[in-house]
PDB file of N, CA and C in Angstrom:
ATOM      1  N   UNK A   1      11.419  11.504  -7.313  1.00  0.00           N
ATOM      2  CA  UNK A   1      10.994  10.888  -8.557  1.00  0.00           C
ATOM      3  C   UNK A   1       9.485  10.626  -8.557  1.00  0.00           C
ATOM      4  N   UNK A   2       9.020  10.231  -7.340  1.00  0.00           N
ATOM      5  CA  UNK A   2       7.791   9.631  -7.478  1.00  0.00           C
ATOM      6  C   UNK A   2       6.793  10.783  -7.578  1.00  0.00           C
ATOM      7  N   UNK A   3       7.492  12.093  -6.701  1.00  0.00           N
ATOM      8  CA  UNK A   3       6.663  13.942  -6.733  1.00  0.00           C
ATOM      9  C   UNK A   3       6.184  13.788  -8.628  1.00  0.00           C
ATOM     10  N   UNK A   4       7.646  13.953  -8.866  1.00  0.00           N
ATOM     11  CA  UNK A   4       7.701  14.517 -10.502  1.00  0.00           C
ATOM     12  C   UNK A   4       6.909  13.535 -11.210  1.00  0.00           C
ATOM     13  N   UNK A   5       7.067  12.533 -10.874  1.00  0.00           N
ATOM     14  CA  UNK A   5       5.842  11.569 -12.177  1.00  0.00           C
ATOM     15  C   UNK A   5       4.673  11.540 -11.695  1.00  0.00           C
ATOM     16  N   UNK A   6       4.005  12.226 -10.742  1.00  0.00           N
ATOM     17  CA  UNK A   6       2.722  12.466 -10.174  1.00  0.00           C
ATOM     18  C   UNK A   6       2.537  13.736 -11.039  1.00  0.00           C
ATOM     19  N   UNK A   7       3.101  14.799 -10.714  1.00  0.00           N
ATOM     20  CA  UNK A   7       3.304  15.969 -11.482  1.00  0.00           C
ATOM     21  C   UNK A   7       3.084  15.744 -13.210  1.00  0.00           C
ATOM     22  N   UNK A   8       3.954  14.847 -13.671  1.00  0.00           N
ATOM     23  CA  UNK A   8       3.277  14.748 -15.130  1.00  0.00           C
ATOM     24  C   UNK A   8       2.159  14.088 -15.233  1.00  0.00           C
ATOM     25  N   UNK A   9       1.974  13.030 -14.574  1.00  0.00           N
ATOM     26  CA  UNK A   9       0.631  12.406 -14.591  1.00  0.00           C
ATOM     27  C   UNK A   9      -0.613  13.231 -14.511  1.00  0.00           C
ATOM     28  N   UNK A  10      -0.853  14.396 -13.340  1.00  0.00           N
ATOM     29  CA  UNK A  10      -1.513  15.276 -13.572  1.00  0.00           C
ATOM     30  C   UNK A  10      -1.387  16.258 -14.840  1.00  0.00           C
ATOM     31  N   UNK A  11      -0.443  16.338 -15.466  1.00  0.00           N
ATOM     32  CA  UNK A  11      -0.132  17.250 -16.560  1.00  0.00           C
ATOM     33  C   UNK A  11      -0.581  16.196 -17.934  1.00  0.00           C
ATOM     34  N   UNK A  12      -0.246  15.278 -17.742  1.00  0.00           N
ATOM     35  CA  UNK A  12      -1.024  14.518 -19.145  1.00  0.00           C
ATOM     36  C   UNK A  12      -2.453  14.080 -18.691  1.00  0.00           C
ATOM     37  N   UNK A  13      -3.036  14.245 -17.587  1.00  0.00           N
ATOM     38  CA  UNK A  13      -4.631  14.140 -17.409  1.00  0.00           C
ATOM     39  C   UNK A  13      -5.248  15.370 -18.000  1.00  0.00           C
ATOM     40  N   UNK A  14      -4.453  16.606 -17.700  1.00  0.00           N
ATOM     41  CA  UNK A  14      -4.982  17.855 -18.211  1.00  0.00           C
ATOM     42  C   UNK A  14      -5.186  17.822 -19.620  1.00  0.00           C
ATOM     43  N   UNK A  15      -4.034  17.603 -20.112  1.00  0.00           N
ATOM     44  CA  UNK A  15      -4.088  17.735 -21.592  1.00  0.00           C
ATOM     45  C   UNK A  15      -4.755  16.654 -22.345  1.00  0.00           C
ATOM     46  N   UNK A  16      -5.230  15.480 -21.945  1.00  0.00           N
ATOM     47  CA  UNK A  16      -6.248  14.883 -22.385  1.00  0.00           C
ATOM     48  C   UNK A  16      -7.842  15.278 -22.143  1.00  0.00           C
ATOM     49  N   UNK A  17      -8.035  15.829 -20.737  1.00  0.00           N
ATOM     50  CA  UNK A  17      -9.308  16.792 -20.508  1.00  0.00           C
ATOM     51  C   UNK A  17      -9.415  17.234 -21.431  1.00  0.00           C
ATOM     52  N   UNK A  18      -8.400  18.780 -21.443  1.00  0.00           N
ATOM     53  CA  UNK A  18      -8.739  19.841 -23.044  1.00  0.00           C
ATOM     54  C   UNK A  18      -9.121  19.070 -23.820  1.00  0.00           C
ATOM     55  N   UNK A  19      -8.655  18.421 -24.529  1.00  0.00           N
ATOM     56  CA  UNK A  19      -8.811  17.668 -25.709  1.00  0.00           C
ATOM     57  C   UNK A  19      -9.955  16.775 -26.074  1.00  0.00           C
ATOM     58  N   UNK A  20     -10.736  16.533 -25.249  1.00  0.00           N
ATOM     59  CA  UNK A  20     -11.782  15.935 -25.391  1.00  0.00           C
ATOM     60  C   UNK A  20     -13.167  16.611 -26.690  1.00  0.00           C
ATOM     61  N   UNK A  21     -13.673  15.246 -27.018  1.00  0.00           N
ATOM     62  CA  UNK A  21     -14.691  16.280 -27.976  1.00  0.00           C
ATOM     63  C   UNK A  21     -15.914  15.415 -27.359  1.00  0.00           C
ATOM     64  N   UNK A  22     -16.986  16.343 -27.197  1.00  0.00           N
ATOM     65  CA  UNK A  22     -18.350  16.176 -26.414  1.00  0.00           C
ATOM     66  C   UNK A  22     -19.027  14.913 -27.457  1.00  0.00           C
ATOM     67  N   UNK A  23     -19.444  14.078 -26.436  1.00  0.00           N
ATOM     68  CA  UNK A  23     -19.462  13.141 -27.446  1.00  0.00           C
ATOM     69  C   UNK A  23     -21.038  12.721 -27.078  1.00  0.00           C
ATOM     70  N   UNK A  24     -21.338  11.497 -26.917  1.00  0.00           N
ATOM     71  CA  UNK A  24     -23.029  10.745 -26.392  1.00  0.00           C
ATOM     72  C   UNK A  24     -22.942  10.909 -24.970  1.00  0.00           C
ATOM     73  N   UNK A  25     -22.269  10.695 -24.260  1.00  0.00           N
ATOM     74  CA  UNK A  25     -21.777  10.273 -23.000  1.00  0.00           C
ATOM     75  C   UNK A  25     -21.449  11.832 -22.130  1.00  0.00           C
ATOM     76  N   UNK A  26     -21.121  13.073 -22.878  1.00  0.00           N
ATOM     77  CA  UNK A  26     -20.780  14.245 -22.625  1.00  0.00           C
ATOM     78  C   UNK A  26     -18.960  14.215 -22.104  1.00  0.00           C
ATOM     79  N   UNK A  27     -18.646  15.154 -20.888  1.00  0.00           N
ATOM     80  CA  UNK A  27     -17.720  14.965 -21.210  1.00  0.00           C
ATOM     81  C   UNK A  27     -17.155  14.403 -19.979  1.00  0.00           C
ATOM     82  N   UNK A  28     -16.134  13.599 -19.873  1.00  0.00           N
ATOM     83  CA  UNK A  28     -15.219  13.273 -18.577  1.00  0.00           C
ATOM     84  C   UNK A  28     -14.750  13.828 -17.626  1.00  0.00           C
ATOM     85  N   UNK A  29     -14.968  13.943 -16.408  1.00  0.00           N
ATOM     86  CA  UNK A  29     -14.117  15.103 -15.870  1.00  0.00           C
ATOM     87  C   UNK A  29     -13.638  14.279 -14.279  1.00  0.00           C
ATOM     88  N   UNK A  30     -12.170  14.340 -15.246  1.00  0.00           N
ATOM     89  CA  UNK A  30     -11.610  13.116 -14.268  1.00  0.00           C
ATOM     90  C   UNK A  30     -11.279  13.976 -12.677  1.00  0.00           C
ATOM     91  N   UNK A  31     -11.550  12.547 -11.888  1.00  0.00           N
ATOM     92  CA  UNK A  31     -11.580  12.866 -10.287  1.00  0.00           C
ATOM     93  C   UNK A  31      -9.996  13.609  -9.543  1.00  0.00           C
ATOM     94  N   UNK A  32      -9.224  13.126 -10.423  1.00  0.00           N
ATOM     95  CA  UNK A  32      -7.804  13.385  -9.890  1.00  0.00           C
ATOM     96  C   UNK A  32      -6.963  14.946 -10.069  1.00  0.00           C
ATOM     97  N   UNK A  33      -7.817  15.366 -11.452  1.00  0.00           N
ATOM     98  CA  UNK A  33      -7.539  16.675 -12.019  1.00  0.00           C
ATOM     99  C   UNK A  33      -8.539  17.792 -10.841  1.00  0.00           C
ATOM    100  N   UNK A  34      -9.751  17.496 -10.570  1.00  0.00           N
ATOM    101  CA  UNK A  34     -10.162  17.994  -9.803  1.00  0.00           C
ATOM    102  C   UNK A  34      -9.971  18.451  -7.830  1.00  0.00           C
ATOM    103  N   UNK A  35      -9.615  17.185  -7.760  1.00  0.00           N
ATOM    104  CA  UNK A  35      -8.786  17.357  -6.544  1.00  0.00           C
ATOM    105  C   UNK A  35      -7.187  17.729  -6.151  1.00  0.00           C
ATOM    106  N   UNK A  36      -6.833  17.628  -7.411  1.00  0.00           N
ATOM    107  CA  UNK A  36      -5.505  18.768  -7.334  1.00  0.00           C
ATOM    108  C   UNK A  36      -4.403  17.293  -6.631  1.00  0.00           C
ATOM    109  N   UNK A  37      -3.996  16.940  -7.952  1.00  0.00           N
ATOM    110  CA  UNK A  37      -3.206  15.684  -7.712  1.00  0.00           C
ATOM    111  C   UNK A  37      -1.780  16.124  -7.922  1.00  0.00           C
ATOM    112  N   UNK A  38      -1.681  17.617  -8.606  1.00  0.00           N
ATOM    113  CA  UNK A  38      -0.120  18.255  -8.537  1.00  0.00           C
ATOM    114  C   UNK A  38       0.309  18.420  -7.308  1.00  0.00           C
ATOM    115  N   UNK A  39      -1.018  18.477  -6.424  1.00  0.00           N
ATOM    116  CA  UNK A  39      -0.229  19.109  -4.896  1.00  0.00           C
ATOM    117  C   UNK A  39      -0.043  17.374  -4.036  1.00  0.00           C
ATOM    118  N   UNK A  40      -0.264  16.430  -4.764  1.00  0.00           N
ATOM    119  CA  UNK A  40      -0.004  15.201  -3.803  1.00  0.00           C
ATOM    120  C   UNK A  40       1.463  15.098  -4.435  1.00  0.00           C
ATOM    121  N   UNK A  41       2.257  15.157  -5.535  1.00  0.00           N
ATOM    122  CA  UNK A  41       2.879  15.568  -6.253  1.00  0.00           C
ATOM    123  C   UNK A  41       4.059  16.539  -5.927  1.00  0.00           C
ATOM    124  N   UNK A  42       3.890  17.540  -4.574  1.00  0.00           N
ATOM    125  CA  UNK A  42       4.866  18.816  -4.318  1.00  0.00           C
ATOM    126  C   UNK A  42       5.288  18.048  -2.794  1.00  0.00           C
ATOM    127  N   UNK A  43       4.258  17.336  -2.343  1.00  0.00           N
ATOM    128  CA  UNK A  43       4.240  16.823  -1.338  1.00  0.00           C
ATOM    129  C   UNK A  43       5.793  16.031  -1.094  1.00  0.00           C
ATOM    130  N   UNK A  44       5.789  14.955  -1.774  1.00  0.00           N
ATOM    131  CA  UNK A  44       7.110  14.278  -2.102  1.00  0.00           C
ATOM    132  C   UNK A  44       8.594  14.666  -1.911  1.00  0.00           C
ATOM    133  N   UNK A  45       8.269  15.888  -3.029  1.00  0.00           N
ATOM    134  CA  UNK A  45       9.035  16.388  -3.861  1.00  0.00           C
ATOM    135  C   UNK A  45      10.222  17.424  -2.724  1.00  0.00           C
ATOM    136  N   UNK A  46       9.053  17.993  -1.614  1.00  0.00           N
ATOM    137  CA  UNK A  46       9.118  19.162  -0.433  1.00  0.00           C
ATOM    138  C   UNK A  46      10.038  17.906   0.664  1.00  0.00           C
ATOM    139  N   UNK A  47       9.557  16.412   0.791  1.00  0.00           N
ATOM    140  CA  UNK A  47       9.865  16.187   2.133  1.00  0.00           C
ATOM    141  C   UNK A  47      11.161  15.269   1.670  1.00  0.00           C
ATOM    142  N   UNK A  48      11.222  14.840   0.498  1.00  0.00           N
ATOM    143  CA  UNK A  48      12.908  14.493  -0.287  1.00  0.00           C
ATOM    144  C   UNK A  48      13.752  15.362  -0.129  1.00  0.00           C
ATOM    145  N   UNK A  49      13.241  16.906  -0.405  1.00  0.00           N
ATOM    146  CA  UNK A  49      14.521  17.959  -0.240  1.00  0.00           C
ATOM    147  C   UNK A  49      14.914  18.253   0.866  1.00  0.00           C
ATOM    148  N   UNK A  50      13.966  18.318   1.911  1.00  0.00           N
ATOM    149  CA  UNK A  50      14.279  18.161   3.161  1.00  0.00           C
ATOM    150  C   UNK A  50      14.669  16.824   3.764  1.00  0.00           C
ATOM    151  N   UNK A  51      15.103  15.847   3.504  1.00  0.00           N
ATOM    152  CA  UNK A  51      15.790  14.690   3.942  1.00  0.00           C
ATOM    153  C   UNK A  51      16.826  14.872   3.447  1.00  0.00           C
ATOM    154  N   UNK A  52      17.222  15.435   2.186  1.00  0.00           N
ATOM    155  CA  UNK A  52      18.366  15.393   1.808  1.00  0.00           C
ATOM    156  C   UNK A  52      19.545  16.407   2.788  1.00  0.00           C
ATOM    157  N   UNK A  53      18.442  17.702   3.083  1.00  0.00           N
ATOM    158  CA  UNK A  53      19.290  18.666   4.082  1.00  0.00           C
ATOM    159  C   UNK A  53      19.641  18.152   5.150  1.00  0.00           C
ATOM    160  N   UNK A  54      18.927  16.993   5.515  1.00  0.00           N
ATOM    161  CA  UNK A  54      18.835  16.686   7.341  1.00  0.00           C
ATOM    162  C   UNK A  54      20.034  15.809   6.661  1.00  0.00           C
ATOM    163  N   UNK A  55      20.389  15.075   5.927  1.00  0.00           N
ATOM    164  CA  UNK A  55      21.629  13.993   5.656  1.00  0.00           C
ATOM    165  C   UNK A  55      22.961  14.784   5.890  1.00  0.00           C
ATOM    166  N   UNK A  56      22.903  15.957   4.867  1.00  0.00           N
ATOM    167  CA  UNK A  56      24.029  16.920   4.650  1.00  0.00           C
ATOM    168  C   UNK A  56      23.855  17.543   6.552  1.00  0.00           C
ATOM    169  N   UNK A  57      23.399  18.401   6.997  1.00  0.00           N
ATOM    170  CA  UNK A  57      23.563  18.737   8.141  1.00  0.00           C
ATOM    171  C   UNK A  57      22.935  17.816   9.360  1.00  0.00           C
ATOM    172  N   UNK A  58      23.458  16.574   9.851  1.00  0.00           N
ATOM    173  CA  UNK A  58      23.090  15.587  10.996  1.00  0.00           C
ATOM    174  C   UNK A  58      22.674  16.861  12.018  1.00  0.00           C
ATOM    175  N   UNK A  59      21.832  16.237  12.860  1.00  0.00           N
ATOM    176  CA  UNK A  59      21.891  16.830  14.568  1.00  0.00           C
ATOM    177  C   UNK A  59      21.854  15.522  15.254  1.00  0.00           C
ATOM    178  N   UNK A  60      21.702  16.325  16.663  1.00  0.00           N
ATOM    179  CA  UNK A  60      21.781  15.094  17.496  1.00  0.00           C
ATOM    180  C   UNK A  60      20.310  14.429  17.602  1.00  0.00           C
ATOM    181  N   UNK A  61      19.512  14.381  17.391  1.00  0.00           N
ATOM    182  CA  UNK A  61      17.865  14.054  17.525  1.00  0.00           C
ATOM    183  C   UNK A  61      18.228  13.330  16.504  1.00  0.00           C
ATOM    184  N   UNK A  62      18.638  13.592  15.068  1.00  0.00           N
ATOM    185  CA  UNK A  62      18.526  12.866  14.090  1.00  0.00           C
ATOM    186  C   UNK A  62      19.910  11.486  14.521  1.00  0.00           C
ATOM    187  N   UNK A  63      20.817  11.620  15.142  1.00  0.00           N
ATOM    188  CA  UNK A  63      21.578  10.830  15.157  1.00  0.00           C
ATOM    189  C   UNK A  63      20.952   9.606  16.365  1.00  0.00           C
ATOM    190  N   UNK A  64      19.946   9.923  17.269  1.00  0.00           N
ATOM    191  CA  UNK A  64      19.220   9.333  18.509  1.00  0.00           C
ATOM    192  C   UNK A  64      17.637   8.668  17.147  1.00  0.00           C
ATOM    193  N   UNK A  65      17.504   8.981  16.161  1.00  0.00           N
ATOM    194  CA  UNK A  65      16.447   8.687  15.548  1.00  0.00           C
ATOM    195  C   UNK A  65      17.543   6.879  14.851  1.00  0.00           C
ATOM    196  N   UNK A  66      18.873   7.543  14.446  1.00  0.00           N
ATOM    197  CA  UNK A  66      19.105   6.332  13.710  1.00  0.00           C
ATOM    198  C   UNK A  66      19.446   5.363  14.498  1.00  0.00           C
ATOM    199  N   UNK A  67      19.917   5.763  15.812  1.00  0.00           N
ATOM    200  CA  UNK A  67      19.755   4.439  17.189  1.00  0.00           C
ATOM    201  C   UNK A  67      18.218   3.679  17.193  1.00  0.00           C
ATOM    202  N   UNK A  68      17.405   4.278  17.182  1.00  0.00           N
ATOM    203  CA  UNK A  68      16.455   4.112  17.363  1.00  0.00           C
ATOM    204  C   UNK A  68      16.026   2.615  16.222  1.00  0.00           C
ATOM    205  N   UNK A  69      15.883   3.012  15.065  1.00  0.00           N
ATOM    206  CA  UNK A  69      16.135   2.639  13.933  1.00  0.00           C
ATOM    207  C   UNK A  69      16.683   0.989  14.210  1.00  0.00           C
ATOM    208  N   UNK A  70      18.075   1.251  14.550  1.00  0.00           N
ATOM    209  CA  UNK A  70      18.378  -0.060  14.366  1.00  0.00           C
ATOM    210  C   UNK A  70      17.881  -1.015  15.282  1.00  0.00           C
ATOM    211  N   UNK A  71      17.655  -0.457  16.348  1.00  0.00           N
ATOM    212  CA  UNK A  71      16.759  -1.025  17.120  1.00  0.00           C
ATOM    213  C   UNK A  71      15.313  -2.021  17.202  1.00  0.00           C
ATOM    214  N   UNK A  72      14.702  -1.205  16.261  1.00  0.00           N
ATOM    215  CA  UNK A  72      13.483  -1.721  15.600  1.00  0.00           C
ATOM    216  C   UNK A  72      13.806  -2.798  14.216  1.00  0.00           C
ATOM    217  N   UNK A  73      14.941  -2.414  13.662  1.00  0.00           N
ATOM    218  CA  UNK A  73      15.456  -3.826  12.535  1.00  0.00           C
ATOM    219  C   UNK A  73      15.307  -5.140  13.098  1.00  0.00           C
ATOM    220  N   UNK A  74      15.890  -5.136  14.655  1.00  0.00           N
ATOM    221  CA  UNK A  74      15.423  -5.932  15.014  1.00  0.00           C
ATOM    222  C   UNK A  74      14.209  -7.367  15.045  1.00  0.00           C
ATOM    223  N   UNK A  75      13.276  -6.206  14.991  1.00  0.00           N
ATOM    224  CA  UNK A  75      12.331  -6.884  15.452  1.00  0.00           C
ATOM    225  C   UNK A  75      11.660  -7.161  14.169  1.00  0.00           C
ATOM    226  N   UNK A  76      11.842  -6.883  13.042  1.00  0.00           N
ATOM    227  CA  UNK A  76      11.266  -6.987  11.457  1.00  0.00           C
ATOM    228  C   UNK A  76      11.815  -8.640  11.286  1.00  0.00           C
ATOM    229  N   UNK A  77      12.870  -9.064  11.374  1.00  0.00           N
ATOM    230  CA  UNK A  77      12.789 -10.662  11.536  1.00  0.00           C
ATOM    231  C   UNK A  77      11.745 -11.783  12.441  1.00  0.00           C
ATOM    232  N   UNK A  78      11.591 -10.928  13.755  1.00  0.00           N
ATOM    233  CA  UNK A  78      10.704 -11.805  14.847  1.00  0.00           C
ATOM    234  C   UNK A  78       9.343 -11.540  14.233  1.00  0.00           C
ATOM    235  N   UNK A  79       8.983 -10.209  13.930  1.00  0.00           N
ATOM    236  CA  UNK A  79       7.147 -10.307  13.367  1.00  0.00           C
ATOM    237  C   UNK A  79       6.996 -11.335  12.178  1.00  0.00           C
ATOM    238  N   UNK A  80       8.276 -11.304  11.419  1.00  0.00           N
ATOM    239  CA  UNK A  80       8.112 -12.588  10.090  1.00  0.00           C
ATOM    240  C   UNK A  80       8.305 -13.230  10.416  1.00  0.00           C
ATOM    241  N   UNK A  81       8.837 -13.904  11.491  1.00  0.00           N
ATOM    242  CA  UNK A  81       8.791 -15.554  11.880  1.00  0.00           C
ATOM    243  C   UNK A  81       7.663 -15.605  12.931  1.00  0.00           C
ATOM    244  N   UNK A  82       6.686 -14.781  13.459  1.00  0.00           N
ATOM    245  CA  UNK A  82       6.132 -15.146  13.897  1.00  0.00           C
ATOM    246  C   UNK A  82       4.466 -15.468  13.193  1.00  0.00           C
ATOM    247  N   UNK A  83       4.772 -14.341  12.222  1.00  0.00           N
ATOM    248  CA  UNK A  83       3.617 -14.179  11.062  1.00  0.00           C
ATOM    249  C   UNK A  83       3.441 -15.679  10.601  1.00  0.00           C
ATOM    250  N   UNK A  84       4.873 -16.264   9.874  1.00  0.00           N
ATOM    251  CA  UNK A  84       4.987 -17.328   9.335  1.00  0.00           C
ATOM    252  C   UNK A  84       4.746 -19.012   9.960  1.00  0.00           C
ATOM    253  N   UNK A  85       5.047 -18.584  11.603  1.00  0.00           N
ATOM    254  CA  UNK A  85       4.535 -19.690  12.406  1.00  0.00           C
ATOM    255  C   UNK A  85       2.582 -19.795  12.352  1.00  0.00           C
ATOM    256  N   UNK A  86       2.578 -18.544  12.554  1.00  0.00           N
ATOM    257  CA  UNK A  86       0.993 -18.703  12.873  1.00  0.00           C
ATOM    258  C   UNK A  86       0.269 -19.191  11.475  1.00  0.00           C
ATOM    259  N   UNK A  87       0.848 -18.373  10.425  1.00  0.00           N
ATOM    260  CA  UNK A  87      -0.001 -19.019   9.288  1.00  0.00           C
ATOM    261  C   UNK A  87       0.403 -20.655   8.800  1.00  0.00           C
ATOM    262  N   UNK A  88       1.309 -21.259   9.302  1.00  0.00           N
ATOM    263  CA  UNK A  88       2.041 -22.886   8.841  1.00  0.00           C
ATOM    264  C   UNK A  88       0.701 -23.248   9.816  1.00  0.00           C
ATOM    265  N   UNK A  89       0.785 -22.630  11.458  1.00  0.00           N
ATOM    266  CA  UNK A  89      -0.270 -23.560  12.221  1.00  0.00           C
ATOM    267  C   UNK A  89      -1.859 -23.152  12.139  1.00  0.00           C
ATOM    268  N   UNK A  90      -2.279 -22.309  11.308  1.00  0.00           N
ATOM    269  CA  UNK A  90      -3.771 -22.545  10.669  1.00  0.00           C
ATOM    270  C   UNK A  90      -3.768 -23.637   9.805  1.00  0.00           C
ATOM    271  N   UNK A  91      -2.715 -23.401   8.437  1.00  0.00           N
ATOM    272  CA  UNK A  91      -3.043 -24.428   7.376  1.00  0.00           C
ATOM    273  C   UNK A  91      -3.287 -26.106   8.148  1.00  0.00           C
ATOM    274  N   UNK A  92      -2.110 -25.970   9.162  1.00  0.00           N
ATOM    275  CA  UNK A  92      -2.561 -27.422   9.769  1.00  0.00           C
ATOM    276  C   UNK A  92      -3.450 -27.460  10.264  1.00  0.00           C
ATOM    277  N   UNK A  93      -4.275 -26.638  11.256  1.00  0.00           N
ATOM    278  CA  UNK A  93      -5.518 -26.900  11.901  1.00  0.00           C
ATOM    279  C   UNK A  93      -6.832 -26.874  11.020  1.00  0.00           C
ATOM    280  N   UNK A  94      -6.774 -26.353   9.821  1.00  0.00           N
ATOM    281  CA  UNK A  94      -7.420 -26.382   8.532  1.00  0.00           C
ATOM    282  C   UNK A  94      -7.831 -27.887   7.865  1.00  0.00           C
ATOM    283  N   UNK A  95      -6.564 -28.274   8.363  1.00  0.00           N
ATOM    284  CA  UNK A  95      -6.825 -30.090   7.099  1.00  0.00           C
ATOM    285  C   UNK A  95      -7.198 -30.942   8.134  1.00  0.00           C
ATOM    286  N   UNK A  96      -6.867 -30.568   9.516  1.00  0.00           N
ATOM    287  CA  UNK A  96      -7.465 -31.944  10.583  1.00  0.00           C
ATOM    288  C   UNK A  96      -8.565 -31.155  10.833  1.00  0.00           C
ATOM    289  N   UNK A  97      -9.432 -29.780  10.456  1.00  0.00           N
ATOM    290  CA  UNK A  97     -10.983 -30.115  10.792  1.00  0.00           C
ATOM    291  C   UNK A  97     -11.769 -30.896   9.505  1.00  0.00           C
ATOM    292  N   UNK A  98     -10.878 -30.764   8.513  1.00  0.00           N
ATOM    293  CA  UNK A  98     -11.773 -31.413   7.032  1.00  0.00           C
ATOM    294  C   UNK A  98     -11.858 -32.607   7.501  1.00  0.00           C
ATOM    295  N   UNK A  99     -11.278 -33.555   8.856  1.00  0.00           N
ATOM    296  CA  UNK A  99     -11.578 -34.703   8.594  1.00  0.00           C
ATOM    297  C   UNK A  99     -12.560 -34.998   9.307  1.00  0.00           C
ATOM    298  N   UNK A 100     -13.086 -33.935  10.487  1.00  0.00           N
ATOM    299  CA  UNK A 100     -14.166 -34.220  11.056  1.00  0.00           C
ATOM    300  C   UNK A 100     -15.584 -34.028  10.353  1.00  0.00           C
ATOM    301  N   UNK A 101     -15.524 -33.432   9.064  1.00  0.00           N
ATOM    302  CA  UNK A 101     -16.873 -32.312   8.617  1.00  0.00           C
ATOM    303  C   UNK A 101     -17.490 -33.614   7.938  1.00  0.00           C
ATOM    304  N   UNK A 102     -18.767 -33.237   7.847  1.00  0.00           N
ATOM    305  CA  UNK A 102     -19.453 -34.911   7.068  1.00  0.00           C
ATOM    306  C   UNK A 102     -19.864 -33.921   6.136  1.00  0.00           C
ATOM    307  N   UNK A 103     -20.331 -34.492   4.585  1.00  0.00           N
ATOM    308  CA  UNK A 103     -20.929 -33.634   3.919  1.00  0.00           C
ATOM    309  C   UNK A 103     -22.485 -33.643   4.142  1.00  0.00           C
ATOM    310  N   UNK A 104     -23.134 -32.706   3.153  1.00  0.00           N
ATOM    311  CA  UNK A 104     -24.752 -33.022   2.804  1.00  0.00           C
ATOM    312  C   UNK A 104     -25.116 -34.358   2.034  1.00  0.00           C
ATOM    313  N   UNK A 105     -24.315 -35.184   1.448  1.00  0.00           N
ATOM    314  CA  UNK A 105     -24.829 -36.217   0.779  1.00  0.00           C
ATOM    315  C   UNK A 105     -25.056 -37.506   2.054  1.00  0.00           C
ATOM    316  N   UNK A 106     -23.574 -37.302   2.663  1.00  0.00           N
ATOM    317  CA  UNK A 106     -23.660 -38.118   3.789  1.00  0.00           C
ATOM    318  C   UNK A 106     -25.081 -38.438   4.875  1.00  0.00           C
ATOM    319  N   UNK A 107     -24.722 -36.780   5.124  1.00  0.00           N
ATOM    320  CA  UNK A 107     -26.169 -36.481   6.359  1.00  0.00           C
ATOM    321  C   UNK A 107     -27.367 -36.610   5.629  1.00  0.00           C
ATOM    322  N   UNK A 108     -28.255 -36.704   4.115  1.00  0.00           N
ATOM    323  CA  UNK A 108     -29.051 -36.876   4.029  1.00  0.00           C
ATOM    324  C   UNK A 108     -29.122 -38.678   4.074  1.00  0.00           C
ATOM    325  N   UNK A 109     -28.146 -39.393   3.270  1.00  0.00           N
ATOM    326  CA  UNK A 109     -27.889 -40.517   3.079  1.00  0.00           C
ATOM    327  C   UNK A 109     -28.279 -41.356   4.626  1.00  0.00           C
ATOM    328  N   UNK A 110     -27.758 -40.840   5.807  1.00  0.00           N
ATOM    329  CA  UNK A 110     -28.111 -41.102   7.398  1.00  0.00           C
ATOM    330  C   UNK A 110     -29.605 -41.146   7.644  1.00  0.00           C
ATOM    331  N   UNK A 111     -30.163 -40.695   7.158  1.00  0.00           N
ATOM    332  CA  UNK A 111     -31.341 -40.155   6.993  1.00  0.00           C
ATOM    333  C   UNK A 111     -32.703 -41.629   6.896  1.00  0.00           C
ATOM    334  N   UNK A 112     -31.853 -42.057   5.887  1.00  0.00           N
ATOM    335  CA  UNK A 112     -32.657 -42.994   5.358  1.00  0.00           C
ATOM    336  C   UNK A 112     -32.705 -44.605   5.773  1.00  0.00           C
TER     337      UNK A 112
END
């Protein structure tokens, strides 16, 4: 899905190119039409059809890939609780340095 709406997306960039009329500014010549955004587009489109074959015909590599797999599910809970510890213990170390900081009104106010 995501090949094919890249694919029109490049196909309605084109047909707004043509269509352009030379104006003050001259004319547009968009970056995406030029670098060939149909082929980011086939890209998708090529490695979906081939996942779909590897589903329909398993091997054994692919069946040692989905061990693998669950394996690593694992660990997608521990990086978010650990993500989530570290950022709870900045915000706290955040509000007990505000109580040490003096401002500029203070320190000039010392001053005097």
């Amino acid at each position: 899905m995501i090949g094919i709406f890249e694919i029109f997306m490049w196909y309605l960039l084109l047909v707004l190119y043509m269509g352009q009329i030379k104006g003050v500014f001259g004319t547009y010549e968009p970056i995406t039409y030029k670098t060939g955004c149909t082929l980011w587009g086939i890209f998708p489109i090529f490695s979906g059809a081939l996942t779909v074959k590897a589903a329909k015909h398993p091997t054994r590599s692919m069946k040692l890939g989905r061990e693998v797999s669950r394996i690593l599910l694992i660990f997608y809970p521990l990086e978010f609780a650990i993500a989530l510890t570290y950022s709870i213990c900045s915000c706290v170390n955040l509000g007990q340095r505000r109580k040490n900081l003096t401002t500029v009104a203070d320190e000039a106010m010392s001053n005097f």
